[in-house]
Protein backbone atom coordinates (compact mmCIF):
# COMPACT_ATOMS: atom_id res chain seq x y z
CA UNK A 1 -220.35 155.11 70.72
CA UNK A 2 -219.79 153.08 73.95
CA UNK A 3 -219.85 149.38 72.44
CA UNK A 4 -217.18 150.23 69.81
CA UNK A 5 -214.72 151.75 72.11
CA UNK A 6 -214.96 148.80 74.26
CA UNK A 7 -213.83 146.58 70.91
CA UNK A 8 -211.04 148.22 70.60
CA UNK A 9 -209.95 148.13 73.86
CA UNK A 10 -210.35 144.55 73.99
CA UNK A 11 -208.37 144.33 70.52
CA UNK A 12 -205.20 146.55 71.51
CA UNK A 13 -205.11 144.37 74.47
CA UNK A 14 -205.22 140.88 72.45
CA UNK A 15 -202.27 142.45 70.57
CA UNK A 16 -200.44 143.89 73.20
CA UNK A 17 -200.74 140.35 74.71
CA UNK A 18 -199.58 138.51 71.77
CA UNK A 19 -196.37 140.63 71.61
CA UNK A 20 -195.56 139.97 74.81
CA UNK A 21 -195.96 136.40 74.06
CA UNK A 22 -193.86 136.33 70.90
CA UNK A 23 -191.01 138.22 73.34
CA UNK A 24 -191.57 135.64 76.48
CA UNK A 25 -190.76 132.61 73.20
CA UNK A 26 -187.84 134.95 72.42
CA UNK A 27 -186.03 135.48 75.87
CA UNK A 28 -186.24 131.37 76.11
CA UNK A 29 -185.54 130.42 72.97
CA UNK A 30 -181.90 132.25 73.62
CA UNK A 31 -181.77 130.09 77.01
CA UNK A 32 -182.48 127.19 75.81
CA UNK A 33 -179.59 124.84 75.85
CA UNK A 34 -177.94 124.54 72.73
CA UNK A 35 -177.87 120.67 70.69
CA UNK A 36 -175.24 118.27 72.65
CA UNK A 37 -171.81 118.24 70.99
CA UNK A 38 -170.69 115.62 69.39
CA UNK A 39 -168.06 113.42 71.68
CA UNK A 40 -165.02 113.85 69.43
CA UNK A 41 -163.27 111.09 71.51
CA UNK A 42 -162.76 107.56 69.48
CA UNK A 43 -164.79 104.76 70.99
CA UNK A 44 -162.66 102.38 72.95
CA UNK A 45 -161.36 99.65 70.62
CA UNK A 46 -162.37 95.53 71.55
CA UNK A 47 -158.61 95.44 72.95
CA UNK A 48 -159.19 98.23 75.18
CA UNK A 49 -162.55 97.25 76.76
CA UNK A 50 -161.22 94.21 77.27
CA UNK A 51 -158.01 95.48 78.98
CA UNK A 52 -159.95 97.78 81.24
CA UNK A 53 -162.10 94.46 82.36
CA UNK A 54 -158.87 92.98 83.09
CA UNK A 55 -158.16 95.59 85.42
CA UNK A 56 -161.11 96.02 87.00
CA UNK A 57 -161.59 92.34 87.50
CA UNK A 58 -157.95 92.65 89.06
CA UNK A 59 -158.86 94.90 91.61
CA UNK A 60 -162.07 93.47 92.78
CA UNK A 61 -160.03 90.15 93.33
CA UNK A 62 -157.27 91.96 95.31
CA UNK A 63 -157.25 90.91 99.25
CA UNK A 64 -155.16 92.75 101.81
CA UNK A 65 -152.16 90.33 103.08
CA UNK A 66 -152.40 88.34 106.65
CA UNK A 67 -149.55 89.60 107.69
CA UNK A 68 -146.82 92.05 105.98
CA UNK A 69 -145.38 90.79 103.05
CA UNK A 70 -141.53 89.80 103.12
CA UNK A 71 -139.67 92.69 101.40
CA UNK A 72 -136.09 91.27 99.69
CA UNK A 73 -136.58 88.42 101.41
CA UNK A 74 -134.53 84.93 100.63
CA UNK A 75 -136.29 81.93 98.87
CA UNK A 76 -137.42 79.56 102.14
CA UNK A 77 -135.14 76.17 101.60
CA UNK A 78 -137.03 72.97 101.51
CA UNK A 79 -138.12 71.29 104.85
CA UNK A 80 -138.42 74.70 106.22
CA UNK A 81 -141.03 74.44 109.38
CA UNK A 82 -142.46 78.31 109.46
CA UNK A 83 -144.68 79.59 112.10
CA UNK A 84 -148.59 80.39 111.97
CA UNK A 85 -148.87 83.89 109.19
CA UNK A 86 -145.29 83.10 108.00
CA UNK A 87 -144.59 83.78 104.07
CA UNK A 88 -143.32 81.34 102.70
CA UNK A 89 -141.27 82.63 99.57
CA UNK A 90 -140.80 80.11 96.91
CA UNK A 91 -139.21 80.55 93.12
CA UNK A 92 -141.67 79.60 90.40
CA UNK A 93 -141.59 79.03 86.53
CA UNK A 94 -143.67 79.12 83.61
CA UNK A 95 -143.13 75.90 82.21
CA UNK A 96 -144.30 77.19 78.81
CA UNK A 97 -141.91 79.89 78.62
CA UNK A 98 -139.65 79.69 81.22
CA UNK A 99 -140.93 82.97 82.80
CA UNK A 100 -139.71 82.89 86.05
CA UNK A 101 -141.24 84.79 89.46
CA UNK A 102 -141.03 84.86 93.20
CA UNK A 103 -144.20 83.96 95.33
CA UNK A 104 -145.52 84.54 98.56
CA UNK A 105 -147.03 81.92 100.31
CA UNK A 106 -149.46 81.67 103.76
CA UNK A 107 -152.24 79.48 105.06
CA UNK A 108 -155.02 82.05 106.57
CA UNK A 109 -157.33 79.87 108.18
CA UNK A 110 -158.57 76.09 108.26
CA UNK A 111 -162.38 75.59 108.99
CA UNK A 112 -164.13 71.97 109.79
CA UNK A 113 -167.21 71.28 108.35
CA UNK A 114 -169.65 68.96 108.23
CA UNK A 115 -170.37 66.39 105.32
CA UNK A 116 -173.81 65.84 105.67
CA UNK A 117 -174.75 69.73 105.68
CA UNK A 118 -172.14 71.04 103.24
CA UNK A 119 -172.70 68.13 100.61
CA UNK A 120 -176.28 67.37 101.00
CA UNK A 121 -176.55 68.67 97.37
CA UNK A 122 -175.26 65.55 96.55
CA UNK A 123 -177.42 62.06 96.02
CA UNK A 124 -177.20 60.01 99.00
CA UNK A 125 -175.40 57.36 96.98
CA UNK A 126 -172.35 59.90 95.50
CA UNK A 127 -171.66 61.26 98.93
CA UNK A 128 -171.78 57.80 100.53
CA UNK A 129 -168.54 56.97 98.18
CA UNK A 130 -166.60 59.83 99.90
CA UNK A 131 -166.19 57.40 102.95
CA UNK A 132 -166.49 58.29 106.91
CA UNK A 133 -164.55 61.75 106.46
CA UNK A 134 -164.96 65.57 107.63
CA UNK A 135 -163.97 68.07 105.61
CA UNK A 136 -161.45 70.78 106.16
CA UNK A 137 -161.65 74.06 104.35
CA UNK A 138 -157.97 75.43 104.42
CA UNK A 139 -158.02 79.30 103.14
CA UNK A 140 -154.48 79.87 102.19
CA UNK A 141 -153.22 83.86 100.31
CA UNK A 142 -150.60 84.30 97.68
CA UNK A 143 -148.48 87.35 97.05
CA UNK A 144 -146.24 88.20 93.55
CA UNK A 145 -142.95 89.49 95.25
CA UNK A 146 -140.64 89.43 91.83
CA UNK A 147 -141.56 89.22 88.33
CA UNK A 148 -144.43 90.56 86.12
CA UNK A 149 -146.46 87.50 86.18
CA UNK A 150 -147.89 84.89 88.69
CA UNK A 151 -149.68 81.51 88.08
CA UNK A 152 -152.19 80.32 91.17
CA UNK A 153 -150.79 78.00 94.02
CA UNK A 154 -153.30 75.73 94.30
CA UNK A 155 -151.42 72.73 92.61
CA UNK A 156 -148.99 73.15 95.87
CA UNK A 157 -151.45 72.93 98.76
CA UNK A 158 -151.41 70.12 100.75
CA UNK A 159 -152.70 68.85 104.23
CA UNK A 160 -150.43 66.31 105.86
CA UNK A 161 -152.19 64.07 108.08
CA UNK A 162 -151.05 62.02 111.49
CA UNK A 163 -150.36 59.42 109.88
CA UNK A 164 -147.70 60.97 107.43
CA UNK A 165 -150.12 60.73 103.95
CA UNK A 166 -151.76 63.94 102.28
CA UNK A 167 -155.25 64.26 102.57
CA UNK A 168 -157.51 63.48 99.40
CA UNK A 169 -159.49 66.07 97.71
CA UNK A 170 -163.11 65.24 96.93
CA UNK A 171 -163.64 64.70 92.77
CA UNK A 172 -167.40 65.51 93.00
CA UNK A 173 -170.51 66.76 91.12
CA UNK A 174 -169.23 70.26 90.34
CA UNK A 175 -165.86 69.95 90.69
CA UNK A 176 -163.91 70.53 94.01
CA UNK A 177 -165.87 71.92 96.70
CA UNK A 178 -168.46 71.62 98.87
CA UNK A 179 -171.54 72.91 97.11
CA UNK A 180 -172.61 73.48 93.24
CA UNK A 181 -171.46 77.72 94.07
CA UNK A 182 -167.96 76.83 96.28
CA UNK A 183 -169.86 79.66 99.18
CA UNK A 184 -168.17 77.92 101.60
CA UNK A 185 -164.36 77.55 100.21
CA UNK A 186 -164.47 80.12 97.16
CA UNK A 187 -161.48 79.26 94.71
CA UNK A 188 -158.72 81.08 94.09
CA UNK A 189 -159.11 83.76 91.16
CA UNK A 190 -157.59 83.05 87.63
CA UNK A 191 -154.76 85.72 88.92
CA UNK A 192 -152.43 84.67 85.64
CA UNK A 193 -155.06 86.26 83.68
CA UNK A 194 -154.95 89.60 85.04
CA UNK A 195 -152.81 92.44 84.68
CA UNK A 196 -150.22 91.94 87.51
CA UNK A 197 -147.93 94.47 89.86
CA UNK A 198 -145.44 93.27 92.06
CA UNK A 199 -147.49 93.23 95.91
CA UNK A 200 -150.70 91.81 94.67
CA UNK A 201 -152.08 89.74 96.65
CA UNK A 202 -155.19 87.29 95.98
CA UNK A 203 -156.80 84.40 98.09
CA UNK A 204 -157.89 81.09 97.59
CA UNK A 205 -159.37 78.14 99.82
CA UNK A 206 -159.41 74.39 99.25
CA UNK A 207 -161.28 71.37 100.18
CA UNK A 208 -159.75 68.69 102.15
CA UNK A 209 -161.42 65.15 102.87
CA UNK A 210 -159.85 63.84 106.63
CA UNK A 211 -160.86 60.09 107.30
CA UNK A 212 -162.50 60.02 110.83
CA UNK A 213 -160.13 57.80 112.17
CA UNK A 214 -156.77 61.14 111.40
CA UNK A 215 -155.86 64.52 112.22
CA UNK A 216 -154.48 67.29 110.31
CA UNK A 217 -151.10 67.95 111.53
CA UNK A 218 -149.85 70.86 108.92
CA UNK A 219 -150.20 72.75 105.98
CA UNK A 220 -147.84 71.85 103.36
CA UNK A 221 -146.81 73.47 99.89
CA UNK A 222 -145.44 71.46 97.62
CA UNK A 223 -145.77 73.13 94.09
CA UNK A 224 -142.71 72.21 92.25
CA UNK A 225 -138.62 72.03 91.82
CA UNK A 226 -137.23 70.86 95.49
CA UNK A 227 -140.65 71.46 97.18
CA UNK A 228 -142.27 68.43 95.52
CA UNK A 229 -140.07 66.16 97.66
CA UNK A 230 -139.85 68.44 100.72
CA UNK A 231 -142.49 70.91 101.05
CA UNK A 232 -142.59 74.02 103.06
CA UNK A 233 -144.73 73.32 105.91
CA UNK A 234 -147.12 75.67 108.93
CA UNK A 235 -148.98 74.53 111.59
CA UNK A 236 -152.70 73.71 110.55
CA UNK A 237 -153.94 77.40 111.56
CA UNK A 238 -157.09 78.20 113.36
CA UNK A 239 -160.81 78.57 111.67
């Protein structure tokens, strides 16, 4: 009579077990996080992911002004000799359109380098045509102060040298610049492209060729209308 009694002991537990079991599956299966819902949000049009590139791409080129920017300030005649961080604030068109804008203008910083090291990308025999000259990397910021739009200033930079003439800029292997990636004057972002507000500012640096025998005296813009015969001019400013 022993041996049986033991079975069913051993049975009742195996089923007591197995309910326990089913009620364990139960108690989760009510946790369990439910399917994800569906996002009922539209997916972005092409327009819109490209706008919101546009912006983004806006504020990664944004700098933070040199000095303050001039606040209802009057366009700076022609001939005007402004002092080292001065804006110079200069009336600018579209000539497509005619859209017209107010621009902020300032040299940041002008570093010398050294033709050897900062070209030696190029074949001996392309950077022997540049001549016996250093070049000067002149960093220069520009501000939209009226309007809704803003095309680049780097037409208008120029480096007046001792002898009165404006310093050539090198046509090389890569364009203009002193290596293949521009690391050591980066160009000025494609600021017409983005979506603008009036106070953005953006900055740019070009590459000036000074024969060995000159020196830089000044930093000159001379984009367009009055300025192109009688630019706005700074002291060449420190590296």
């Amino acid at each position: 009579m022993t041996a049986p009694t033991k079975t069913i002991a051993i049975g009742a537990g195996r089923v007591a077990t197995g309910a326990l079991v089913l009620t364990v599956a139960a108690v989760l299966a009510g946790c369990s996080p439910s399917a994800p819902t569906p996002d009922a949000s539209p997916t972005a049009s092409v327009e819109e992911r490209y706008q919101a590139q546009l912006a983004e791409d806006r504020l990664d080129a944004l700098v933070d002004p040199i000095t303050p920017l001039p606040s209802a300030a009057a366009t700076t005649p022609a001939g005007t000799d402004l002092a080292a961080g001065e804006w110079a604030v200069v009336g600018r068109e579209w000539a497509s359109d005619q859209t017209t804008m107010t621009v902020g203008v300032v040299p940041v910083s002008a570093t010398p380098g050294d033709l050897e090291k900062d070209f030696a990308y190029l074949p001996d025999d392309e950077r022997a045509k540049l001549g016996a000259v250093a070049p000067l990397y002149v960093d220069y910021q520009f501000a939209l102060l009226e309007g809704q739009r803003m095309y680049p200033a780097t037409t208008g930079i120029q480096l007046l040298l001792s002898d009165g003439s404006i310093a050539d800029i090198p046509i090389i292997v890569g364009g203009l610049g002193p290596s293949t990636t521009d690391s050591l004057c980066p160009r000025e972002p494609a600021a017409s492209d983005f979506p603008q507000e009036v106070g953005d500012v953006y900055q740019g640096c070009k590459t000036f060729l000074i024969p060995e025998s000159l020196d830089a005296v000044s930093v000159q813009w001379a984009g367009e209308g009055a300025y192109t015969t009688e630019g706005v001019r700074w002291p060449v400013p420190s590296a």
